[in-house]
ModelCIF file with pLDDT and N, C-alpha, C, O atoms, coordinates in Angstrom:
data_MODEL
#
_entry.id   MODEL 
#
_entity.id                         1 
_entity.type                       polymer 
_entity.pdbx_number_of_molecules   1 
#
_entity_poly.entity_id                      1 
_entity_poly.type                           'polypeptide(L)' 
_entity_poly.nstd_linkage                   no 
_entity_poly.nstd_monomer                   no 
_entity_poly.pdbx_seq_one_letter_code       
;(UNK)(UNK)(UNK)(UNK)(UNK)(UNK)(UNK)(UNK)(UNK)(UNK)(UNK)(UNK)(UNK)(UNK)(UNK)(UNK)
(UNK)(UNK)(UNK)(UNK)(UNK)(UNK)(UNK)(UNK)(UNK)(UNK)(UNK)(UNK)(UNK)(UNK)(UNK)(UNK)
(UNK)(UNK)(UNK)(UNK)(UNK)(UNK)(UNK)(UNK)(UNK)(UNK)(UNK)(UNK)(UNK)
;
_entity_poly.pdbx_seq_one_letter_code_can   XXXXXXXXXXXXXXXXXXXXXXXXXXXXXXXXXXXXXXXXXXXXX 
_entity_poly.pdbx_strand_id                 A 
#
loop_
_entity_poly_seq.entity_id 
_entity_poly_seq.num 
_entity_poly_seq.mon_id 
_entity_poly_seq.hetero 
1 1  UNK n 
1 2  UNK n 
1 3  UNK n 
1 4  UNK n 
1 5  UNK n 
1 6  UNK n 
1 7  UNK n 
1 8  UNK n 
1 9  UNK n 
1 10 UNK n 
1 11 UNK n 
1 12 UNK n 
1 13 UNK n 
1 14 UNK n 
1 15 UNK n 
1 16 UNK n 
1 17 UNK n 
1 18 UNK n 
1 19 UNK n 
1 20 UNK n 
1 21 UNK n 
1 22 UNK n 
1 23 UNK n 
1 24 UNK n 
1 25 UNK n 
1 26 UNK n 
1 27 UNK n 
1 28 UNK n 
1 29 UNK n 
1 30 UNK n 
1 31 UNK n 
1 32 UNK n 
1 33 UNK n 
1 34 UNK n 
1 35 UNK n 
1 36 UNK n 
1 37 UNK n 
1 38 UNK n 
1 39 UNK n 
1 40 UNK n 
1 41 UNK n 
1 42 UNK n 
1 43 UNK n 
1 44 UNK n 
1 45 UNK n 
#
_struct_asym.id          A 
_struct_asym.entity_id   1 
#
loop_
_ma_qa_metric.id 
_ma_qa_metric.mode 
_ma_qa_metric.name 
_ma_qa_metric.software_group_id 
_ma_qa_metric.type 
1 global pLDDT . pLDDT 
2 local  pLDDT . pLDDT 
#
_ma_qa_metric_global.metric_id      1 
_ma_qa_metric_global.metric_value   71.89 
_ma_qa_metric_global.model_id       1 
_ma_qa_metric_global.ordinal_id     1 
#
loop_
_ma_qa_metric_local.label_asym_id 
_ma_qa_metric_local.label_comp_id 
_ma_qa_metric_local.label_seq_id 
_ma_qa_metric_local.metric_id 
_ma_qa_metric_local.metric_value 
_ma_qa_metric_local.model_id 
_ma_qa_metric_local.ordinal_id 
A UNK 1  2 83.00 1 1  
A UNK 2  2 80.00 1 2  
A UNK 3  2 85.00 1 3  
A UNK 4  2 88.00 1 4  
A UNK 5  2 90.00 1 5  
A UNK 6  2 91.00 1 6  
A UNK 7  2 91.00 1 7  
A UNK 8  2 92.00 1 8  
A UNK 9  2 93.00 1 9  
A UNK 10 2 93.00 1 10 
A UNK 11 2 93.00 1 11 
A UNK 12 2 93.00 1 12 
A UNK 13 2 94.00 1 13 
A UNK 14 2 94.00 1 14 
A UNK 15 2 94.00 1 15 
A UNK 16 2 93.00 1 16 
A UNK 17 2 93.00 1 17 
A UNK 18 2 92.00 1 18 
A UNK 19 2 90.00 1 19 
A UNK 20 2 89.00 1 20 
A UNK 21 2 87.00 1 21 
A UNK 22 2 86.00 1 22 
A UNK 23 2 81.00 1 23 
A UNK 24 2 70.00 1 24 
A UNK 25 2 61.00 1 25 
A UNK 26 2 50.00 1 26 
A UNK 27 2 48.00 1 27 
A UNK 28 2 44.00 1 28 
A UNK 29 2 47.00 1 29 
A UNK 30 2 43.00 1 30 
A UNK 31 2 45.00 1 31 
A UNK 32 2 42.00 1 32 
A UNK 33 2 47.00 1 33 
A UNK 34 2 46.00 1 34 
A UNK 35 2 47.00 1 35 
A UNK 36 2 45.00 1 36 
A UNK 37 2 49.00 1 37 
A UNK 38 2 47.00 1 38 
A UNK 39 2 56.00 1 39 
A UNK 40 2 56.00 1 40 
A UNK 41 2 67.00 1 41 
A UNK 42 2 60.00 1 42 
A UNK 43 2 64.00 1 43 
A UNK 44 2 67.00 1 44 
A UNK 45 2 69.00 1 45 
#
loop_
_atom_site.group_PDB 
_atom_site.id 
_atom_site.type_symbol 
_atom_site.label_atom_id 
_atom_site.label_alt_id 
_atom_site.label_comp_id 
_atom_site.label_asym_id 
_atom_site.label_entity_id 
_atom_site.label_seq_id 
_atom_site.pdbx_PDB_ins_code 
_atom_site.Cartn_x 
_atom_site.Cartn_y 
_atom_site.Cartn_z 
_atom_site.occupancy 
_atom_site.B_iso_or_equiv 
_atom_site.pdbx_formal_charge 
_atom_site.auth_seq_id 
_atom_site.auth_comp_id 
_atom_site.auth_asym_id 
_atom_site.auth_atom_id 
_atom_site.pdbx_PDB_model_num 
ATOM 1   N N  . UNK A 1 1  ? 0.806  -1.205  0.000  1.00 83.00 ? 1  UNK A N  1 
ATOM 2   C CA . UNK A 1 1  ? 0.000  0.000   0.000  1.00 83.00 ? 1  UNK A CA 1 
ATOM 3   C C  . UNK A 1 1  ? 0.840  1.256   0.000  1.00 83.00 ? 1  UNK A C  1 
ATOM 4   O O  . UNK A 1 1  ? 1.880  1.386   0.646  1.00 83.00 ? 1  UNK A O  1 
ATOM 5   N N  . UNK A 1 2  ? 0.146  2.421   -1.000 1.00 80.00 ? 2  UNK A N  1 
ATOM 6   C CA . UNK A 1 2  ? 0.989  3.559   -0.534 1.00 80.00 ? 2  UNK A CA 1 
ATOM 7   C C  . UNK A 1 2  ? 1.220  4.328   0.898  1.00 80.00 ? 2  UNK A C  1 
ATOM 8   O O  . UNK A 1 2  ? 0.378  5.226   0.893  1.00 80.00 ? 2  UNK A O  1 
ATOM 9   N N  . UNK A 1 3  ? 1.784  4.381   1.823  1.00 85.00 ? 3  UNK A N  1 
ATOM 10  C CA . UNK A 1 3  ? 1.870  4.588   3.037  1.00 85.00 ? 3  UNK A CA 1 
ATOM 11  C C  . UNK A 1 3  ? 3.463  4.088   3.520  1.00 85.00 ? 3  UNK A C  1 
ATOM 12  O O  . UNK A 1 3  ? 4.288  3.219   3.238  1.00 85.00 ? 3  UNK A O  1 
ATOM 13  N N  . UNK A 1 4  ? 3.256  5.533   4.659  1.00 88.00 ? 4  UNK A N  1 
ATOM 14  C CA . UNK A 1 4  ? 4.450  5.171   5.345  1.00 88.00 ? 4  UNK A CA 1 
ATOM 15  C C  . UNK A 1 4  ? 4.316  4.158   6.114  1.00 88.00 ? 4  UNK A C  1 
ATOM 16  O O  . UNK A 1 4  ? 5.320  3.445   6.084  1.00 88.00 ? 4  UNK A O  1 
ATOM 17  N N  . UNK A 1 5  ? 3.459  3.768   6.829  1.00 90.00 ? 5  UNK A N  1 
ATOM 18  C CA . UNK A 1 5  ? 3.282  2.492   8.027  1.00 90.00 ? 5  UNK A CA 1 
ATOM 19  C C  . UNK A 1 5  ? 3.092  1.372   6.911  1.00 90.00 ? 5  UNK A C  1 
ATOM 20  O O  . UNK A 1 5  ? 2.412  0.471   7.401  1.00 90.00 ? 5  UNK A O  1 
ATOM 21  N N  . UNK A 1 6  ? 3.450  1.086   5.555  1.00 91.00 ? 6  UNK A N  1 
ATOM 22  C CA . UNK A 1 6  ? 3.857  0.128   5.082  1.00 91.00 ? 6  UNK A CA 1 
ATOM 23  C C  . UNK A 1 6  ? 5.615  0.061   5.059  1.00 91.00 ? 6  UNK A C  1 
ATOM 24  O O  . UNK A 1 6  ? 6.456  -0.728  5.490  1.00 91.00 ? 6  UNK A O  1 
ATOM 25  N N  . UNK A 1 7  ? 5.628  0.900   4.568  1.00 91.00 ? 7  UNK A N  1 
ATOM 26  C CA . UNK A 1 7  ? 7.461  1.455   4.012  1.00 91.00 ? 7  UNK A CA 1 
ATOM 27  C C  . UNK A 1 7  ? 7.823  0.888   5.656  1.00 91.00 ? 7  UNK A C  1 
ATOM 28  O O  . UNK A 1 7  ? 8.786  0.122   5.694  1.00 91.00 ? 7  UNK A O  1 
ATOM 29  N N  . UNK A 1 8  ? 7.288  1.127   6.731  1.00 92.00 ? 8  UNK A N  1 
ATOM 30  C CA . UNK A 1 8  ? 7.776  1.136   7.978  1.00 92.00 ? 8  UNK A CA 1 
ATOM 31  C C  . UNK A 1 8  ? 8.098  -0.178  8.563  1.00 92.00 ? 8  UNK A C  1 
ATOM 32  O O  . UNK A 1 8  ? 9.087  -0.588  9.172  1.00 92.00 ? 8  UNK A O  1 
ATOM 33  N N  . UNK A 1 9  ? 6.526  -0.948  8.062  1.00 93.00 ? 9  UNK A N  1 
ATOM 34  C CA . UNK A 1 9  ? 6.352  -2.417  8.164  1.00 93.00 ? 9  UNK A CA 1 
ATOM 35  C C  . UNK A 1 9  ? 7.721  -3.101  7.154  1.00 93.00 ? 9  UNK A C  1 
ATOM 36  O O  . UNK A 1 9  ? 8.594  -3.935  7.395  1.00 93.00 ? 9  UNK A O  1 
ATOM 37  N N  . UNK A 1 10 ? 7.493  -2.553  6.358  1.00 93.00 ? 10 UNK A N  1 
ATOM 38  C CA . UNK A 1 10 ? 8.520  -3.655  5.448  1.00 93.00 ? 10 UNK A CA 1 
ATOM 39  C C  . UNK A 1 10 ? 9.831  -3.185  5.974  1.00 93.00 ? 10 UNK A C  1 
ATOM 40  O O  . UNK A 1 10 ? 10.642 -4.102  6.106  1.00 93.00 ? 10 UNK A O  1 
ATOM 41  N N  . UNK A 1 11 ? 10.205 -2.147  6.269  1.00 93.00 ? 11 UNK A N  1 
ATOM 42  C CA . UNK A 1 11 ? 11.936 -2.039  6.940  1.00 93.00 ? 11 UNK A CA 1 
ATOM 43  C C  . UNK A 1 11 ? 12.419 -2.545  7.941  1.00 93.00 ? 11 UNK A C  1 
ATOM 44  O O  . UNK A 1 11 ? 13.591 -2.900  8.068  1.00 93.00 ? 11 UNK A O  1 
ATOM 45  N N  . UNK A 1 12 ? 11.227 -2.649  9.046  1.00 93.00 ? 12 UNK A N  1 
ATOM 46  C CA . UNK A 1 12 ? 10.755 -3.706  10.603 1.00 93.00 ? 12 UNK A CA 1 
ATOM 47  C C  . UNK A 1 12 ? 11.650 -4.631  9.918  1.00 93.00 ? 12 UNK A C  1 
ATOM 48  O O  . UNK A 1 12 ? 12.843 -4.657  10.221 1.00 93.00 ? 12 UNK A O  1 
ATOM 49  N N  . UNK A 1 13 ? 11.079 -5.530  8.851  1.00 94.00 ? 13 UNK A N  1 
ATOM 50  C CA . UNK A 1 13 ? 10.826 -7.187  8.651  1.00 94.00 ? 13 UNK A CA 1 
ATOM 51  C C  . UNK A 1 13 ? 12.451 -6.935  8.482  1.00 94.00 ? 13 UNK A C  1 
ATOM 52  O O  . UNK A 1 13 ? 13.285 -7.377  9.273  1.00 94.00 ? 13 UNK A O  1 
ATOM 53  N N  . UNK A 1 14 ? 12.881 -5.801  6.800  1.00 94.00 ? 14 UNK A N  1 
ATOM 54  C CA . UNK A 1 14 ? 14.301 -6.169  6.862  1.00 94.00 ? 14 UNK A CA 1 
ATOM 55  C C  . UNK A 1 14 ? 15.117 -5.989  7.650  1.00 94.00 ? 14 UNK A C  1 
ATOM 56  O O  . UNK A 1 14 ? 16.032 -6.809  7.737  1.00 94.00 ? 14 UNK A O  1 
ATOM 57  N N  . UNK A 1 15 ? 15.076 -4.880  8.482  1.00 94.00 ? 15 UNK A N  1 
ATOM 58  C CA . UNK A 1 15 ? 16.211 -5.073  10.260 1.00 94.00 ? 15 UNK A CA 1 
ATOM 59  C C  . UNK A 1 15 ? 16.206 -6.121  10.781 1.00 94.00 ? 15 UNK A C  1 
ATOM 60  O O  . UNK A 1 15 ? 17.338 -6.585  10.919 1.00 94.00 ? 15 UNK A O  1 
ATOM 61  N N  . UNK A 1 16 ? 15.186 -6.895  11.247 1.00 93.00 ? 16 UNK A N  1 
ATOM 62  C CA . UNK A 1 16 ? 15.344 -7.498  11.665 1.00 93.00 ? 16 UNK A CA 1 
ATOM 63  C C  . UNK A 1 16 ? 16.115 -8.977  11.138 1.00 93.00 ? 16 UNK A C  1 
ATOM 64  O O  . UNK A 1 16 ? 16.740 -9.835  11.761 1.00 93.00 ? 16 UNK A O  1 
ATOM 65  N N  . UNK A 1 17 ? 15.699 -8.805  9.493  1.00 93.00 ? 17 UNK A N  1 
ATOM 66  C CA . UNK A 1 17 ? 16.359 -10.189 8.892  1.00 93.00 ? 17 UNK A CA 1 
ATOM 67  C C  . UNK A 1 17 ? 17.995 -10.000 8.786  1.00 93.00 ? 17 UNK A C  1 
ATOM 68  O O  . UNK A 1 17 ? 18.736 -10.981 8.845  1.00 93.00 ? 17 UNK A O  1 
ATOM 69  N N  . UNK A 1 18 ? 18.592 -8.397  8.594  1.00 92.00 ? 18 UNK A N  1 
ATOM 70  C CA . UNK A 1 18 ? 19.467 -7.953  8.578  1.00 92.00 ? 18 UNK A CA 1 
ATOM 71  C C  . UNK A 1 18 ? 20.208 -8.425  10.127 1.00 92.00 ? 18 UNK A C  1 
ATOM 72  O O  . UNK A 1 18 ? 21.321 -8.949  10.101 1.00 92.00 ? 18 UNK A O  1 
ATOM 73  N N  . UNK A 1 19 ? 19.772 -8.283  10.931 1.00 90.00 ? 19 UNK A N  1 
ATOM 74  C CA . UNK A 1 19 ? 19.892 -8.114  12.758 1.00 90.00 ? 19 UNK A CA 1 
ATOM 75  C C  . UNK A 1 19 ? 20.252 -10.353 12.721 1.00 90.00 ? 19 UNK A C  1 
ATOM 76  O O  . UNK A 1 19 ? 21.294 -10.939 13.018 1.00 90.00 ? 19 UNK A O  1 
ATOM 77  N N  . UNK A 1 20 ? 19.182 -10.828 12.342 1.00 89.00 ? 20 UNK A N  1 
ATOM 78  C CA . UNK A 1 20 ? 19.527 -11.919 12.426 1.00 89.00 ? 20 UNK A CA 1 
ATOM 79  C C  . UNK A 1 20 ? 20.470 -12.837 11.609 1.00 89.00 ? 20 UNK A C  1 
ATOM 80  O O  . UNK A 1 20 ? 20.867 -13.912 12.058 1.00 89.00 ? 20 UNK A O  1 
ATOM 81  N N  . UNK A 1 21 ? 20.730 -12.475 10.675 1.00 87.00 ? 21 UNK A N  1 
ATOM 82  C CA . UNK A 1 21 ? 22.244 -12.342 9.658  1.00 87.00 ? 21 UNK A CA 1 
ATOM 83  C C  . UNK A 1 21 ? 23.348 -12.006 10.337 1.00 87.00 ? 21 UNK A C  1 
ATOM 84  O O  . UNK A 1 21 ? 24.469 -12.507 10.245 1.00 87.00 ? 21 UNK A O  1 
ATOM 85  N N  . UNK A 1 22 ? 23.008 -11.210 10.965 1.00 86.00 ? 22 UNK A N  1 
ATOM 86  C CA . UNK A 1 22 ? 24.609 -10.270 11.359 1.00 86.00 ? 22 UNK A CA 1 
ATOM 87  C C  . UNK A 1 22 ? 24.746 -11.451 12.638 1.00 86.00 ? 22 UNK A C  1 
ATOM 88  O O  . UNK A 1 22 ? 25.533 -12.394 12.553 1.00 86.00 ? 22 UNK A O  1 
ATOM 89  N N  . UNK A 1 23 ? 24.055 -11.278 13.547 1.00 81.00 ? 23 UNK A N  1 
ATOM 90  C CA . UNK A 1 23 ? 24.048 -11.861 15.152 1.00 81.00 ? 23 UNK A CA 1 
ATOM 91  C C  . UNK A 1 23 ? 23.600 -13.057 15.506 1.00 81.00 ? 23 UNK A C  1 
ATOM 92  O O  . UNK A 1 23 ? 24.330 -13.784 16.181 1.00 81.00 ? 23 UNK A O  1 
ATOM 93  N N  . UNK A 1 24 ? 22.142 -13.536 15.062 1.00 70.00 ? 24 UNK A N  1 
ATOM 94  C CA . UNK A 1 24 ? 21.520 -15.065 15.279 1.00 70.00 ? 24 UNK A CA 1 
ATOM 95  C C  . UNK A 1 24 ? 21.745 -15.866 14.655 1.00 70.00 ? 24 UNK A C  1 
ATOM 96  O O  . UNK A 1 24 ? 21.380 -16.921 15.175 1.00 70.00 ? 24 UNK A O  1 
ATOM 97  N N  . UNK A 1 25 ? 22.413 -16.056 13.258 1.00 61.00 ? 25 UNK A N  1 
ATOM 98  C CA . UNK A 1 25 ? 22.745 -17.153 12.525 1.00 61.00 ? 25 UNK A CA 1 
ATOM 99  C C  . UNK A 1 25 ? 23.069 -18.318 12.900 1.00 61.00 ? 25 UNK A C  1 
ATOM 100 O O  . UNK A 1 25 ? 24.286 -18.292 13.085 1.00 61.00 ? 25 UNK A O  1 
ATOM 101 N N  . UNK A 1 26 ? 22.651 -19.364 13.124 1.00 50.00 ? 26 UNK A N  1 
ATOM 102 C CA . UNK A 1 26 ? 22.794 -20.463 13.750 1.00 50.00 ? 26 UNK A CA 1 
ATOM 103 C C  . UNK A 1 26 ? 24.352 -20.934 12.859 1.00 50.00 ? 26 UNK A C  1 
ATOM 104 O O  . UNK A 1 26 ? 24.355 -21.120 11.642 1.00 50.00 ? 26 UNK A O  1 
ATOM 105 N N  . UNK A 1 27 ? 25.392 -21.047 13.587 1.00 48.00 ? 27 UNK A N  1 
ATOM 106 C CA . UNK A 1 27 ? 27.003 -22.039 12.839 1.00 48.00 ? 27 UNK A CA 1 
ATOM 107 C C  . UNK A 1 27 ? 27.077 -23.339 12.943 1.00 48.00 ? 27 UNK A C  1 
ATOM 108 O O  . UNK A 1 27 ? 26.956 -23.742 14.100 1.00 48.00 ? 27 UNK A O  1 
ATOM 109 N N  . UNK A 1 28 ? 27.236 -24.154 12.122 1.00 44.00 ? 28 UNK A N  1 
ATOM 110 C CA . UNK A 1 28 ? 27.087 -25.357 12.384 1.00 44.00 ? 28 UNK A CA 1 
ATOM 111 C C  . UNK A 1 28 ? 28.965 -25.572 12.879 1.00 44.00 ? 28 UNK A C  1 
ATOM 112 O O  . UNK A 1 28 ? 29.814 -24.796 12.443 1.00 44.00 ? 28 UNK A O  1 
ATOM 113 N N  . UNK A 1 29 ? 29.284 -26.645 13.748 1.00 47.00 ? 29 UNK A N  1 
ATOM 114 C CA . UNK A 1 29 ? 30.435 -26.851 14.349 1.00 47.00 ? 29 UNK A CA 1 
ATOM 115 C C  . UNK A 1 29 ? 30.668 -28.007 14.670 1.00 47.00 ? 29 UNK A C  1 
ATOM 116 O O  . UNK A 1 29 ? 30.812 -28.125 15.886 1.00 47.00 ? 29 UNK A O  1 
ATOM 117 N N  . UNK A 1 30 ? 30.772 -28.947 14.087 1.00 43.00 ? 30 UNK A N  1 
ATOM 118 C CA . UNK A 1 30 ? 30.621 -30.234 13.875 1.00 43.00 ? 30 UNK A CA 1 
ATOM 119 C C  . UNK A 1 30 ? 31.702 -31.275 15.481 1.00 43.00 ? 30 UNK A C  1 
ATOM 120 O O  . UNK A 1 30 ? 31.667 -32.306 16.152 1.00 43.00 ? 30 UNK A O  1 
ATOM 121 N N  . UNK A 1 31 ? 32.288 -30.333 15.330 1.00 45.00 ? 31 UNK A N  1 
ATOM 122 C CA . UNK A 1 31 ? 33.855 -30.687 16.767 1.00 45.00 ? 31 UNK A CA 1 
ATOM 123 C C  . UNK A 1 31 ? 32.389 -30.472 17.810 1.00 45.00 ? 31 UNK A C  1 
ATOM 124 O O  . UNK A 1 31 ? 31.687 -31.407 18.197 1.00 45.00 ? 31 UNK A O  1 
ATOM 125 N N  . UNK A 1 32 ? 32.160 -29.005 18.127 1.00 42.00 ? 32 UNK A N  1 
ATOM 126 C CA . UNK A 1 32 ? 31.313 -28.994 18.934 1.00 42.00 ? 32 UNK A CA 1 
ATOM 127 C C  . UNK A 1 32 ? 30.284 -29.979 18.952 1.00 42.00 ? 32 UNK A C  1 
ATOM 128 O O  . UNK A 1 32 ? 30.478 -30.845 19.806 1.00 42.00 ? 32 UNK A O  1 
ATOM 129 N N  . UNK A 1 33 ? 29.418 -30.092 18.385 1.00 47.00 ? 33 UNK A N  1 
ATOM 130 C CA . UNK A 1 33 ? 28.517 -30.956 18.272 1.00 47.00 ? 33 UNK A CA 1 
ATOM 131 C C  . UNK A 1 33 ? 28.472 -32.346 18.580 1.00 47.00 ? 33 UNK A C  1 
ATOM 132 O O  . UNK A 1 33 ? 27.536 -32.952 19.100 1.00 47.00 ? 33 UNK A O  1 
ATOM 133 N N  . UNK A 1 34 ? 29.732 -32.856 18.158 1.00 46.00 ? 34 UNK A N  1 
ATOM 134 C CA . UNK A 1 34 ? 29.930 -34.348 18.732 1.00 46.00 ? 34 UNK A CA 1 
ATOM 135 C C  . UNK A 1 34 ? 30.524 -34.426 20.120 1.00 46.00 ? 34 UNK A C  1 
ATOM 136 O O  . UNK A 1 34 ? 30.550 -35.455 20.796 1.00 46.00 ? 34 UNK A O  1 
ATOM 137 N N  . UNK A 1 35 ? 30.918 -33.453 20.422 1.00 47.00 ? 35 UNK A N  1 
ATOM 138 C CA . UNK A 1 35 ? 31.256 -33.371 21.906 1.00 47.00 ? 35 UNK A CA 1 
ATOM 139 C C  . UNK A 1 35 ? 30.312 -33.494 22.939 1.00 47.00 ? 35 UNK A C  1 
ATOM 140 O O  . UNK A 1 35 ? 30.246 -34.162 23.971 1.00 47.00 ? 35 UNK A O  1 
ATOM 141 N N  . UNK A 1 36 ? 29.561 -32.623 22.347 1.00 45.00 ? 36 UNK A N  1 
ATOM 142 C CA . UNK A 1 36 ? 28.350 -32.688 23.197 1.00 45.00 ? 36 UNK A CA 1 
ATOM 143 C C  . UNK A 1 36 ? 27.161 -33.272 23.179 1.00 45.00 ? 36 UNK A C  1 
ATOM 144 O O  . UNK A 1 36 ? 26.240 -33.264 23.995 1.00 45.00 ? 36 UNK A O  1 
ATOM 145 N N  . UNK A 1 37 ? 27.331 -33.926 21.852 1.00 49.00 ? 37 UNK A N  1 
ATOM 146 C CA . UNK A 1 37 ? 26.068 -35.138 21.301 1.00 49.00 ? 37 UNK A CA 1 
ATOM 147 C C  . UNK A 1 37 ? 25.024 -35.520 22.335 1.00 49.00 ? 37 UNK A C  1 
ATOM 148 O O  . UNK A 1 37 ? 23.835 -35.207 22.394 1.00 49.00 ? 37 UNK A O  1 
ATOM 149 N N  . UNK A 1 38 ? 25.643 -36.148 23.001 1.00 47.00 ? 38 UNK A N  1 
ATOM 150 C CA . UNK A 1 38 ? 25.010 -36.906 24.325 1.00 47.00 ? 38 UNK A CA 1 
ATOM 151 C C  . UNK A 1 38 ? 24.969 -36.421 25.822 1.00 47.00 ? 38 UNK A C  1 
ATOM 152 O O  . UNK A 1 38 ? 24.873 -37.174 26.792 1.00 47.00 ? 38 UNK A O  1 
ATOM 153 N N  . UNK A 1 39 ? 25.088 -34.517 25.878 1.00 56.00 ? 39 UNK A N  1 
ATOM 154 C CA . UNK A 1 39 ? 25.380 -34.317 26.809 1.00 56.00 ? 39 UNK A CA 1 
ATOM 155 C C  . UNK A 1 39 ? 24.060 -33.699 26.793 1.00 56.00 ? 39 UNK A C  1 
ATOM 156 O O  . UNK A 1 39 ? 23.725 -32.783 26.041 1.00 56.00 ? 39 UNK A O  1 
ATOM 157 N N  . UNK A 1 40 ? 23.020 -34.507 28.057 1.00 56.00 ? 40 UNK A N  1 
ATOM 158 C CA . UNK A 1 40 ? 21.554 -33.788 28.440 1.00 56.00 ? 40 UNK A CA 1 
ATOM 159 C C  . UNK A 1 40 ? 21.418 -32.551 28.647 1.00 56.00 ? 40 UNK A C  1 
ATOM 160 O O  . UNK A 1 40 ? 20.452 -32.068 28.057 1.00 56.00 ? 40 UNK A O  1 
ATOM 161 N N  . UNK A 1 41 ? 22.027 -31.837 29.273 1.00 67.00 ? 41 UNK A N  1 
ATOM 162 C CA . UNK A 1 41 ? 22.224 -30.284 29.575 1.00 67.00 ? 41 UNK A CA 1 
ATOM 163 C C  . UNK A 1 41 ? 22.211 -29.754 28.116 1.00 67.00 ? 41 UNK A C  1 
ATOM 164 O O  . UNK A 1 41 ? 21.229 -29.055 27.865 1.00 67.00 ? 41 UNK A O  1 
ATOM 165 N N  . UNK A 1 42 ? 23.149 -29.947 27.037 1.00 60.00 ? 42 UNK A N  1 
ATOM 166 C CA . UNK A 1 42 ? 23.736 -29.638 26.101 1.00 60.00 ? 42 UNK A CA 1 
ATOM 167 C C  . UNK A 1 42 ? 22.319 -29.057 25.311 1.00 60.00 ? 42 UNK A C  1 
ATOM 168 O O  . UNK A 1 42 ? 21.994 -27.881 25.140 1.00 60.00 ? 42 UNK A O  1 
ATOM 169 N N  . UNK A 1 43 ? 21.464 -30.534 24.816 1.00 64.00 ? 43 UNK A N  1 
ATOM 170 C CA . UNK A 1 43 ? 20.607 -30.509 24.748 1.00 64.00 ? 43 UNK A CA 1 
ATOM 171 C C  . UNK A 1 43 ? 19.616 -29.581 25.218 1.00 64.00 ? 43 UNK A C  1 
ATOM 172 O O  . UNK A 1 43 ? 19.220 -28.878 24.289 1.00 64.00 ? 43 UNK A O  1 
ATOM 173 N N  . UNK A 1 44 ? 19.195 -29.380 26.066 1.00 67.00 ? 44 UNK A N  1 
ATOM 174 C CA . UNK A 1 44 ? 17.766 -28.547 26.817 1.00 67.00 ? 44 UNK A CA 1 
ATOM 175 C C  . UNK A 1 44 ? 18.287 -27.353 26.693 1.00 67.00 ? 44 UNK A C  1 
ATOM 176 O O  . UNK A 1 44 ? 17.484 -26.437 26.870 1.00 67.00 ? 44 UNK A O  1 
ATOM 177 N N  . UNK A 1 45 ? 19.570 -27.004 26.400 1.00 69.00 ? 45 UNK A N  1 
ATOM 178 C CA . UNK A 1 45 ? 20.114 -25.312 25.892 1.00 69.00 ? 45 UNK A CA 1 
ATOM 179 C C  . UNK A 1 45 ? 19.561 -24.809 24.782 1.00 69.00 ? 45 UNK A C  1 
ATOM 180 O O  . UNK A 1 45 ? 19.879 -23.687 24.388 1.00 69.00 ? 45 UNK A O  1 
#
């Protein structure tokens, strides 16, 4: 729609996809991972 509280909505969505790129990206770490394979704690984190 023409509107700023669209322009606003859609920049929300990209910060945040931007924000989770930069910072939340899940790394896969394969050393890590088998280390902790079987560790219950590890898990429930």
């Amino acid at each position: 729609g023409a509107s700023w509280n669209f322009v606003f909505w859609g920049g929300g969505h990209g910060l945040l996809l931007v924000m989770e790129r930069l910072f939340f990206k899940r790394k896969e770490n394969p050393s890590v991972g088998s280390a902790f394979n079987a560790s219950f704690i590890f898990g429930y984190v």
